[in-house]
Protein backbone atom coordinates (compact mmCIF):
# COMPACT_ATOMS: atom_id res chain seq x y z
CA UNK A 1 14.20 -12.56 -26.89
CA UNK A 2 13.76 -8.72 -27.04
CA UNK A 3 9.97 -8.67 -28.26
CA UNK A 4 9.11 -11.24 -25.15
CA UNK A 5 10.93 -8.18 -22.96
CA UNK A 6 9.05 -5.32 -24.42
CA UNK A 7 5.29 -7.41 -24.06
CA UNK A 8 6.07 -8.05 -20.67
CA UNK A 9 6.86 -4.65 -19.88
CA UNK A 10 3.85 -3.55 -20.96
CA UNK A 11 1.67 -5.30 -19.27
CA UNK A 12 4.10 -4.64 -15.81
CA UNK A 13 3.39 -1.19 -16.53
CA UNK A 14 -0.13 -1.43 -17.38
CA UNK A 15 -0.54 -2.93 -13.73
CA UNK A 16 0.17 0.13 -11.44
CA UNK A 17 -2.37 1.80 -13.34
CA UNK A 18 -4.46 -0.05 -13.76
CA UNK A 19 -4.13 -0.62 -9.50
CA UNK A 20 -4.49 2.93 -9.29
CA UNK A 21 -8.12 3.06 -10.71
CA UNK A 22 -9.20 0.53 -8.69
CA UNK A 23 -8.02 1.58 -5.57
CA UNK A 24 -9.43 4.60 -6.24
CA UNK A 25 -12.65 3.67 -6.81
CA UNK A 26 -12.96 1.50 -4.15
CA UNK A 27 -12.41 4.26 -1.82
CA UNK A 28 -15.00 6.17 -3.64
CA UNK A 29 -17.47 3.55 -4.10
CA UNK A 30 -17.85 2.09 -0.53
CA UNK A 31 -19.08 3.55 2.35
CA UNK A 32 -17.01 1.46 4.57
CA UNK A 33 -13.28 0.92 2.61
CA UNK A 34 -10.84 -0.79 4.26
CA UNK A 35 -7.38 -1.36 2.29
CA UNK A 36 -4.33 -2.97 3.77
CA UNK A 37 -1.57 -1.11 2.69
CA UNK A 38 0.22 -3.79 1.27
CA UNK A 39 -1.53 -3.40 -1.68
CA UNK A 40 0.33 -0.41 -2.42
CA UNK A 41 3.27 -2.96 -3.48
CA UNK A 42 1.21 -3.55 -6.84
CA UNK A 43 1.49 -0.25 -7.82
CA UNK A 44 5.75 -0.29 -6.94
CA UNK A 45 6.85 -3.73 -7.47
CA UNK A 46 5.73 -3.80 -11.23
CA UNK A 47 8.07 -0.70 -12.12
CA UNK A 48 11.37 -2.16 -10.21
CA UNK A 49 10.62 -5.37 -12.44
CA UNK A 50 9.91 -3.49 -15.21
CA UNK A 51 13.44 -1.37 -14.47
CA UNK A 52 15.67 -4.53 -14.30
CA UNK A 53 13.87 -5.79 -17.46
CA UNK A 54 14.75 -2.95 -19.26
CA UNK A 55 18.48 -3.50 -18.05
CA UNK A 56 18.30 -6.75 -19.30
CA UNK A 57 17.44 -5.60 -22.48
CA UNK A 58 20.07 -2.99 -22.93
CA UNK A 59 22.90 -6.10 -22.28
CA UNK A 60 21.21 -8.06 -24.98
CA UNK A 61 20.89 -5.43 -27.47
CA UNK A 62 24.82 -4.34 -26.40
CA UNK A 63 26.60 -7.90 -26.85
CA UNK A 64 23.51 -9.96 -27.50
CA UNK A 65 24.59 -12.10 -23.35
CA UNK A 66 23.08 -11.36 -20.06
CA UNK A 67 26.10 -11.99 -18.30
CA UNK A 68 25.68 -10.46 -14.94
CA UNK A 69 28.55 -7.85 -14.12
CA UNK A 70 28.62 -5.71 -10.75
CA UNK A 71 26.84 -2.70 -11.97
CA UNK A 72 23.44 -5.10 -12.78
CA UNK A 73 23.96 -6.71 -8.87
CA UNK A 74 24.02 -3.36 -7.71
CA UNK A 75 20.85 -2.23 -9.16
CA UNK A 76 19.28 -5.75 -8.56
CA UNK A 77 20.53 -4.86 -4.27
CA UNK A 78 18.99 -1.45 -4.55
CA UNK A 79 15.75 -2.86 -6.42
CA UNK A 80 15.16 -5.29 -3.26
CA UNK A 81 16.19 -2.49 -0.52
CA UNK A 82 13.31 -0.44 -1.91
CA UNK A 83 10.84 -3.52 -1.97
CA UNK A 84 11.89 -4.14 1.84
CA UNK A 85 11.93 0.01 2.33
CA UNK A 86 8.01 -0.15 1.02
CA UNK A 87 7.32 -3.47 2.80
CA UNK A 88 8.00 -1.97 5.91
CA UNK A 89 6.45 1.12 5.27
CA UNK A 90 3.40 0.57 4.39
CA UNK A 91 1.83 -1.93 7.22
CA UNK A 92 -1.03 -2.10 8.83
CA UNK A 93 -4.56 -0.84 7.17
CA UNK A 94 -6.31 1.80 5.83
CA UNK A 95 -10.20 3.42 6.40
CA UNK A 96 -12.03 5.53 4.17
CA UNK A 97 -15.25 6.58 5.29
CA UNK A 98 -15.11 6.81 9.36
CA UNK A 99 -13.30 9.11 11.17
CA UNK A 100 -11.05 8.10 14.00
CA UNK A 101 -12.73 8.28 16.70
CA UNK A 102 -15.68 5.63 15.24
CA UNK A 103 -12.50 3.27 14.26
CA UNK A 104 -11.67 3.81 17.96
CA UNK A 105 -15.13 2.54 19.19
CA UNK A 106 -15.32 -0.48 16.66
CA UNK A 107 -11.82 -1.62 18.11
CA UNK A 108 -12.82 -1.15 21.98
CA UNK A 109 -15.90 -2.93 21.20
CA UNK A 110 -14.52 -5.74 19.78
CA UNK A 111 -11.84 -6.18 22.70
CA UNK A 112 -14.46 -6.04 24.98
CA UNK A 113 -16.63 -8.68 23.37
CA UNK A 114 -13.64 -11.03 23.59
CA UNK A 115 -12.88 -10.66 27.65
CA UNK A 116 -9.87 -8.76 27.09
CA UNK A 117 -7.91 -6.01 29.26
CA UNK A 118 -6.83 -2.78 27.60
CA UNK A 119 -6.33 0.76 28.37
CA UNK A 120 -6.22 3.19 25.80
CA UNK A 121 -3.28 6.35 25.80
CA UNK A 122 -2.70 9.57 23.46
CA UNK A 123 0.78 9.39 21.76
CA UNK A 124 2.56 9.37 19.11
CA UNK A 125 3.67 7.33 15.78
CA UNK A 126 6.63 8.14 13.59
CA UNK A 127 7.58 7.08 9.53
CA UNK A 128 10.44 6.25 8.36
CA UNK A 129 11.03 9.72 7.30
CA UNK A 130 11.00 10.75 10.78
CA UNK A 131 7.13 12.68 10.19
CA UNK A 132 5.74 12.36 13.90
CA UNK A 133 1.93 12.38 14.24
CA UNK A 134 -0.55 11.68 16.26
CA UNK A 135 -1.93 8.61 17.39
CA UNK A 136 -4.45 6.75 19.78
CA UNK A 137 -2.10 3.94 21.46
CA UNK A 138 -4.37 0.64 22.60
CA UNK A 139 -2.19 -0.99 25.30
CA UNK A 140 -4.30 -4.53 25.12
CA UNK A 141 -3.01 -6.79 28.33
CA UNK A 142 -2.73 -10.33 27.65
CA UNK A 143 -0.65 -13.27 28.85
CA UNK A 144 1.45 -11.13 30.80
CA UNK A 145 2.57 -9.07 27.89
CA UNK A 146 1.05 -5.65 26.20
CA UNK A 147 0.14 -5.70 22.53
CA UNK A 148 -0.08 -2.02 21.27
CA UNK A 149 -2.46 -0.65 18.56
CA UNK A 150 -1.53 2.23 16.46
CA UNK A 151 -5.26 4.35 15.10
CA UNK A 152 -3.81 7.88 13.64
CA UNK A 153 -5.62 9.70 11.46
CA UNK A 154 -4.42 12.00 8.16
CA UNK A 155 -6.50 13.79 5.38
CA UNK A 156 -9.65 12.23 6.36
CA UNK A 157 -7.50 8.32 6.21
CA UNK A 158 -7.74 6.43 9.30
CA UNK A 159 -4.71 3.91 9.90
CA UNK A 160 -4.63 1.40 11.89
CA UNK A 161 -1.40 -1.16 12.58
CA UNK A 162 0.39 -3.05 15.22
CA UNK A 163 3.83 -3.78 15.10
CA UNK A 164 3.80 -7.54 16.22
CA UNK A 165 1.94 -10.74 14.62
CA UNK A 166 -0.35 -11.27 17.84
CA UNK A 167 -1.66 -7.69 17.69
CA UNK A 168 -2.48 -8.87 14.55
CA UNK A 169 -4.26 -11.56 15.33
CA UNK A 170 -6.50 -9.25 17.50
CA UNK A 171 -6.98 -7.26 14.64
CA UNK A 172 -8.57 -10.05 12.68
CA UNK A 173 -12.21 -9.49 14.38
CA UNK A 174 -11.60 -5.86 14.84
CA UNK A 175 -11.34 -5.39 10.96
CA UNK A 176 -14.51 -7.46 10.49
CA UNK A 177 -16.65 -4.93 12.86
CA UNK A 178 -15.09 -2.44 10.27
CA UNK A 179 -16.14 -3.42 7.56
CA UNK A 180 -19.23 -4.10 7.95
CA UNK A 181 -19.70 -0.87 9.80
CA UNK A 182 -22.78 1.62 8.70
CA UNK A 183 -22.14 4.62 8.14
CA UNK A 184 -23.49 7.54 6.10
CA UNK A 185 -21.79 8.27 3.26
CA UNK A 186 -19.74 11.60 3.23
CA UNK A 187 -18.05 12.58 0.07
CA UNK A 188 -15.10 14.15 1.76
CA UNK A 189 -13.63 10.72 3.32
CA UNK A 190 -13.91 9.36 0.46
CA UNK A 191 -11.96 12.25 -1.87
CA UNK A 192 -8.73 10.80 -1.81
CA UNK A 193 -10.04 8.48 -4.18
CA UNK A 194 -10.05 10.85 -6.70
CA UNK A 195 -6.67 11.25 -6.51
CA UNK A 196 -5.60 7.89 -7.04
CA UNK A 197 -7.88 7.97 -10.26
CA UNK A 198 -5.85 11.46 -11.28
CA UNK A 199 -2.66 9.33 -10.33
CA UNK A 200 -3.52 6.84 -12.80
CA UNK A 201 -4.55 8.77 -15.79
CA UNK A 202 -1.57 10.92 -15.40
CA UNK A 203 0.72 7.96 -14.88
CA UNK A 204 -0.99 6.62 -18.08
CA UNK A 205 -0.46 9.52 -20.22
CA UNK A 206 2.94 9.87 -19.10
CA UNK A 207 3.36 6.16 -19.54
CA UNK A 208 2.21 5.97 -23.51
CA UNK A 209 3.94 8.90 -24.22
CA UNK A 210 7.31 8.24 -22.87
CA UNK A 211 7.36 3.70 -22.43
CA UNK A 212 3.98 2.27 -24.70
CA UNK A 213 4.06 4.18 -27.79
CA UNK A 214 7.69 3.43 -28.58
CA UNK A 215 7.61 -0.48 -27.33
CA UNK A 216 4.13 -0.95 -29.07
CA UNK A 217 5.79 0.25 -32.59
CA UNK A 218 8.67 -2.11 -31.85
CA UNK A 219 6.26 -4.72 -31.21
CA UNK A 220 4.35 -4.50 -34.50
């Protein structure tokens, strides 16, 4: 049972890496990137598995059971509150390679196109963490009711969300006019994808020096 464990770890924490290069080069690659920020769960989800698998482990190699006590339901709770903590966090999409105000544009043009009323409002948007920034608010008018899209804009990242599912079902034709967008290339919108790259190689290193190395001798 505890060689199964240790394979599967290693490929659950070959995947965040792994994640990290690509989304990395992806942002560096294409003009035009657009990543919904859901993907980020790849690169988190993996290690909580990997955590509660190494748990596991430790009660086998203890009394050779994995009779569930309260200590491994406690972990197991705080394991999902983080998946629903980064979940919620990280909605809504990501640009690399237009700035704002060209987002903006794309968005307006598409509501137009489609008939629909909208006004558009400087505010504010706010993270779980309380970090306030600033944000173009799209108040779009429809059926009586006002769908609101958030487009902020970070480190040369453009993010755009809406809090409720018919906002994003106007976001559906919006994205298209997105990505397909043209654009000319400028390296410094698309320099946070060197950083995911650095991410991952660091990540790896750490990884095969601290979790591979000993699990692949264990292995073998």
């Amino acid at each position: 049972m505890s060689q199964p464990i240790q394979i599967l770890q290693v490929i659950l924490f070959l995947i965040p890496i792994l994640s990290l290069f690509v989304i990395g080069g992806l942002i560096l690659i294409k003009p035009v990137c657009l990543i919904h920020r859901r993907w980020f769960l790849v690169v988190f989800l993996p290690l909580l598995i990997a955590n509660l698998l190494a748990i596991l482990q430790n009660y086998l190699m203890i009394d050779g059971s994995a009779a569930i006590d309260w200590q491994l339901w406690l972990i197991l709770t705080a394991d999902l509150l983080l998946i629903m903590v980064i979940t919620w966090t990280f909605r809504g999409w990501s640009v690399y390679g237009l700035d704002g105000d060209k987002v903006q544009d794309l968005v307006l043009g598409y509501l137009q196109s489609q008939g629909l009323d909208f006004d558009v409002d400087d505010g504010e948007i706010s993270t779980l963490f309380g970090r306030i920034s600033d944000a173009r608010l799209i108040n779009v008018h429809w059926m009586g009711k006002d769908v609101v899209i958030q487009i902020g804009e970070r480190f040369n990242e453009v993010s755009i969300r809406t809090g409720t599912p018919r906002g994003a079902c106007f976001l559906k034709g919006a994205l298209s006019k997105i990505r397909c967008a043209q654009t000319i290339y400028a390296f410094k919108r698309h320099a946070v994808g060197i950083l995911y790259i650095v991410l991952g190689a660091v990540f790896a290193v750490l990884s095969w020096i601290f979790f591979f190395e000993p699990r692949i001798l264990l292995i073998e």
